[in-house]
N, C-alpha and C. Protein backbone atom coordinates (compact mmCIF):
# COMPACT_ATOMS: atom_id res chain seq x y z
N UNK A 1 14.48 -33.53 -16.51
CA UNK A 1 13.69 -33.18 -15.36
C UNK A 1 12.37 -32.56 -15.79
N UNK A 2 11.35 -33.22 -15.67
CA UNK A 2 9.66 -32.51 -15.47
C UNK A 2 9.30 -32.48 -14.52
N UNK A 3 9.17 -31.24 -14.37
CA UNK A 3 8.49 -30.78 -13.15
C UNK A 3 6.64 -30.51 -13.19
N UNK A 4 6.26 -31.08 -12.46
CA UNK A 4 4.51 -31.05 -11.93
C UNK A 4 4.04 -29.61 -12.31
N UNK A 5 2.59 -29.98 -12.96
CA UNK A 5 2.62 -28.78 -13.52
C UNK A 5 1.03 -28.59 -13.07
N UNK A 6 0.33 -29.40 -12.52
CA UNK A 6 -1.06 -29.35 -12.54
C UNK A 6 -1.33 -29.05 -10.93
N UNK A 7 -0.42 -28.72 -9.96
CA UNK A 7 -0.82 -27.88 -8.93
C UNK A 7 -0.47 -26.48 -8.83
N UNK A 8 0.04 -26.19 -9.76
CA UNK A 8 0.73 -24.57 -9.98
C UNK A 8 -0.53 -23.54 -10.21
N UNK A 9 -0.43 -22.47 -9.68
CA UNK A 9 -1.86 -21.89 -9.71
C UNK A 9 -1.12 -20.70 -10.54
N UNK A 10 -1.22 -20.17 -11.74
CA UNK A 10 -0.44 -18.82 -12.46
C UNK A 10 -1.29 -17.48 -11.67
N UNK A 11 -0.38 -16.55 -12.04
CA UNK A 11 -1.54 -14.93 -11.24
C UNK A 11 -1.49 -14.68 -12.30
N UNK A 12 -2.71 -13.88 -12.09
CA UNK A 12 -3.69 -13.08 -13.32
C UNK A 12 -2.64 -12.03 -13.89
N UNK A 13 -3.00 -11.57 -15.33
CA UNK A 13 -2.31 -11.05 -16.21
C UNK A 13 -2.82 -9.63 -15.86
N UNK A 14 -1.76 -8.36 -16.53
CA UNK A 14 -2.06 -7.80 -16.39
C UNK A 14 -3.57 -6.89 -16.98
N UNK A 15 -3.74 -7.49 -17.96
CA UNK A 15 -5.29 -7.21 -18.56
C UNK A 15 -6.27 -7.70 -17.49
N UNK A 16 -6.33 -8.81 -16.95
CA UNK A 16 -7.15 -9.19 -16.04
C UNK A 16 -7.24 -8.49 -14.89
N UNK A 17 -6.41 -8.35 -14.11
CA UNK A 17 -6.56 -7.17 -13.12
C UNK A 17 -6.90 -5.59 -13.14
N UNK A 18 -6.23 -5.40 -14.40
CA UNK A 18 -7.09 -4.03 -14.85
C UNK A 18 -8.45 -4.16 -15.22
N UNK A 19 -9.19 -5.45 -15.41
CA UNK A 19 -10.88 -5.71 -16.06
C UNK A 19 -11.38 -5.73 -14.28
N UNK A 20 -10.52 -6.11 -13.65
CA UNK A 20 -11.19 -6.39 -12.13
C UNK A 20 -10.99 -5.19 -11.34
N UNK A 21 -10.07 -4.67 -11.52
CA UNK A 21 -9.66 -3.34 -10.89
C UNK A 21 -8.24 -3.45 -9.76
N UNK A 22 -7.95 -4.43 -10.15
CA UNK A 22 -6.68 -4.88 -9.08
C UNK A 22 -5.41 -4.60 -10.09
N UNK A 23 -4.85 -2.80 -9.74
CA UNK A 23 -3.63 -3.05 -10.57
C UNK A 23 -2.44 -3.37 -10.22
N UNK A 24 -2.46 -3.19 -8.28
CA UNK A 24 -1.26 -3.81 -7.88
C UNK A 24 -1.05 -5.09 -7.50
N UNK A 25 -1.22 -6.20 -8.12
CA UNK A 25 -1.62 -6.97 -7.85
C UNK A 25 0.22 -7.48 -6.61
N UNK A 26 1.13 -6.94 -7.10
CA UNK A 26 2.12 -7.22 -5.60
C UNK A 26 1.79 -6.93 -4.78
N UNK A 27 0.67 -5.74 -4.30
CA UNK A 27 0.41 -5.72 -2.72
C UNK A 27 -0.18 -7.43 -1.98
N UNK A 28 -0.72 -8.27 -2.97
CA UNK A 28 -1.04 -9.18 -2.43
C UNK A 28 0.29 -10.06 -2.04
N UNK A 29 1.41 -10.55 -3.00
CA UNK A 29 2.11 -10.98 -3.25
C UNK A 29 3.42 -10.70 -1.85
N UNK A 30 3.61 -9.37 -1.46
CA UNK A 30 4.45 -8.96 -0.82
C UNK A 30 3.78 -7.44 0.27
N UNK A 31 2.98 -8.19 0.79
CA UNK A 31 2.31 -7.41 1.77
C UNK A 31 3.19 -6.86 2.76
N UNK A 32 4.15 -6.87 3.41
CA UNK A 32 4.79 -6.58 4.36
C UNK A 32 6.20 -5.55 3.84
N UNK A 33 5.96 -5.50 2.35
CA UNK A 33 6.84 -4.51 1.87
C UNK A 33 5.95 -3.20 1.65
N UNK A 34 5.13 -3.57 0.89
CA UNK A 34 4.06 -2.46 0.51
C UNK A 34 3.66 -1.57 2.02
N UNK A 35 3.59 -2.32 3.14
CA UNK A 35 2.65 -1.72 4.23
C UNK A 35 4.25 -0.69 4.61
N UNK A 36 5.58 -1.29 4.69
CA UNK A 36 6.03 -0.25 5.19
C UNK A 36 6.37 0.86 4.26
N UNK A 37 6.44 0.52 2.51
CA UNK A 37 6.87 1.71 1.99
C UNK A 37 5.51 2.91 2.12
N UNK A 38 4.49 2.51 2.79
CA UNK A 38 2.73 3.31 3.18
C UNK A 38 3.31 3.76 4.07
N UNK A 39 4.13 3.47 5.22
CA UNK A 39 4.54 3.95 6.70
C UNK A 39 5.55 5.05 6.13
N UNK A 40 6.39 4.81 5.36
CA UNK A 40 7.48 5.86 5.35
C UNK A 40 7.15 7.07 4.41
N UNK A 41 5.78 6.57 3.79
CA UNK A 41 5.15 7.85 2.97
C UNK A 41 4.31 8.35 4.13
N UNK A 42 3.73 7.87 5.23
CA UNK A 42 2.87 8.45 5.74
C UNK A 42 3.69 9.32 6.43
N UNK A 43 5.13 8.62 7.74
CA UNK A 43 5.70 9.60 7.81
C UNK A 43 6.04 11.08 7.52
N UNK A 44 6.25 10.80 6.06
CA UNK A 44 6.99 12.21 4.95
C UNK A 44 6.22 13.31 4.91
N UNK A 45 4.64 12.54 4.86
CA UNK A 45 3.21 13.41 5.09
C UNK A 45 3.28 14.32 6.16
N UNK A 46 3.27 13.76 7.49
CA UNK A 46 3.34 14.04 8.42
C UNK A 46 4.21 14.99 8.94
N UNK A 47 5.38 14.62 8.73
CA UNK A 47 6.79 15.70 8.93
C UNK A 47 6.30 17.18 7.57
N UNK A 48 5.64 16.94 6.01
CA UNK A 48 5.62 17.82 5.48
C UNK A 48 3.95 18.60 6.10
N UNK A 49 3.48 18.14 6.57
CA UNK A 49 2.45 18.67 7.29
C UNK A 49 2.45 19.95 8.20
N UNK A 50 3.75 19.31 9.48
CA UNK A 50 4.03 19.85 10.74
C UNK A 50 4.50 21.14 10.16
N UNK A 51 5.84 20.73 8.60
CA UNK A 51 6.50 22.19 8.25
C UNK A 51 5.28 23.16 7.60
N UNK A 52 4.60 22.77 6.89
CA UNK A 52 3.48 23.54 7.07
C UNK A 52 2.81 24.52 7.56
N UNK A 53 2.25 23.54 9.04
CA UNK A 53 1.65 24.14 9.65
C UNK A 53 2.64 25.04 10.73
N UNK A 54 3.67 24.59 10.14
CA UNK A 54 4.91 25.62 11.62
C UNK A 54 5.13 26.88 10.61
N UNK A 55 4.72 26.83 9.59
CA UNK A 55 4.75 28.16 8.64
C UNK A 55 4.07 28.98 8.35
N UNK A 56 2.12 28.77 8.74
CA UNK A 56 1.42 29.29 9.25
C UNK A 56 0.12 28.35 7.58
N UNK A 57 0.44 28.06 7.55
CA UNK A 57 -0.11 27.68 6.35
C UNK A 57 -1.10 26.83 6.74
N UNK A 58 -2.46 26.85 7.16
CA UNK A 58 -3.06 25.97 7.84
C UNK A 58 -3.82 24.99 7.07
N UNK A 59 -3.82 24.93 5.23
CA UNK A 59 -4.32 24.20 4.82
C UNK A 59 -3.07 22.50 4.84
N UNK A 60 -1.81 22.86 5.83
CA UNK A 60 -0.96 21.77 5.49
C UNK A 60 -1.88 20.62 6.47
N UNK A 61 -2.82 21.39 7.46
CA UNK A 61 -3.32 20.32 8.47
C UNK A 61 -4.01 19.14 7.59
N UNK A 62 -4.52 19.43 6.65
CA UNK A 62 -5.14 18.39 5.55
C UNK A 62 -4.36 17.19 5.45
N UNK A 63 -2.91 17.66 5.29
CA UNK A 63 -2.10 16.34 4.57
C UNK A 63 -2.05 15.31 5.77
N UNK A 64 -2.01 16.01 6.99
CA UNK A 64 -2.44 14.47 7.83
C UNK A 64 -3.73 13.94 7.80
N UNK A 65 -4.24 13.92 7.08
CA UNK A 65 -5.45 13.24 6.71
C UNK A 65 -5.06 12.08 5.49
N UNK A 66 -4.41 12.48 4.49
CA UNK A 66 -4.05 11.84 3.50
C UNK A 66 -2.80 10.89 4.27
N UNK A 67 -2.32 10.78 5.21
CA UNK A 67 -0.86 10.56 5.99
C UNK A 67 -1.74 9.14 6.86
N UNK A 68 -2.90 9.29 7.69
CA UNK A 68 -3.65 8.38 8.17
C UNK A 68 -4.16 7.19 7.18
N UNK A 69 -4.84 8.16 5.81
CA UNK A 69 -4.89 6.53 4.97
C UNK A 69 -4.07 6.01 4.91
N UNK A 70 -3.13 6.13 4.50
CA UNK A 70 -1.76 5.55 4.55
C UNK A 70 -1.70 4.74 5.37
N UNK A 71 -1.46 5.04 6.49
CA UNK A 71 -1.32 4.23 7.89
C UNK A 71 -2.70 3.25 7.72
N UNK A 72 -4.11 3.72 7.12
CA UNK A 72 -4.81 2.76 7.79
C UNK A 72 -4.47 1.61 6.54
N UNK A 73 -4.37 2.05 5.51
CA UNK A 73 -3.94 1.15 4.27
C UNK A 73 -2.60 0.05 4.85
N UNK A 74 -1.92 0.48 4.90
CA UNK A 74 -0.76 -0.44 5.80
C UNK A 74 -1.14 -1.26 7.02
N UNK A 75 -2.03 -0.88 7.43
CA UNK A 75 -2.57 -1.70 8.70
C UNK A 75 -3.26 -3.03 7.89
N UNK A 76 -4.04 -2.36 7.02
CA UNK A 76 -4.81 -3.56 6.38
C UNK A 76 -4.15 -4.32 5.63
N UNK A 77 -3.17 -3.97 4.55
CA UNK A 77 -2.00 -4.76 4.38
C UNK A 77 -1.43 -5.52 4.96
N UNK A 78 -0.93 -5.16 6.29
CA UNK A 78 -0.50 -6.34 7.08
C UNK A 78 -1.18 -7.35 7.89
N UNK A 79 -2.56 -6.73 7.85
CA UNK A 79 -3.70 -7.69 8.51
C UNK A 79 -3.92 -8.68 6.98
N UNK A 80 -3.99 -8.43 6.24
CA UNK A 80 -4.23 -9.45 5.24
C UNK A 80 -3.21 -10.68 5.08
N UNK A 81 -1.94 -9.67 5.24
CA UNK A 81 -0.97 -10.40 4.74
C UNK A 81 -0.62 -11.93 6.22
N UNK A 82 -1.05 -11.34 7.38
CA UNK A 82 -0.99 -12.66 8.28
C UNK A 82 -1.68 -13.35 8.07
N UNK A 83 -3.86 -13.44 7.75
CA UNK A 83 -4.27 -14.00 7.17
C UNK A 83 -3.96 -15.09 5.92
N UNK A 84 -3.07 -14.67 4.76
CA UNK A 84 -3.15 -15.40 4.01
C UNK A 84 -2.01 -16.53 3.82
């Protein structure tokens, strides 16, 4: 059995994506995993935020800031990932 070999497209190595700056290169690959393990970190943010700020500690309000990239990163993840 030979199998066709001249429509196969290989993904870039890992040297190549580190020269381009793409080191995860699975977020492309498996977009719809990546966006929710972003959701369940943003979550964690969020919930460690609230304990935070329910403790008087008002610099925890920050981490929902870092909790939104997340979310907006996952948004775009999954907007890509229907695109492609």
């Amino acid at each position: 059995m030979n199998a066709q070999t001249r429509n196969i497209t290989q993904s870039p190595s890992f040297s190549q994506n580190l020269q381009n700056g793409r080191l995860w290169t699975s977020q492309g690959r498996h977009p719809v995993a990546f966006a929710v393990v972003r959701l369940v970190v943003a979550a964690w943010l969020v919930a460690l935020g609230s304990i935070l700020c329910a403790h008087g500690y008002r610099w925890g309000a920050l981490i929902f800031s870092a909790a939104l990239v997340h979310v907006v990163l996952a948004a775009r993840l999954l907007k890509s990932g229907r695109a492609a």
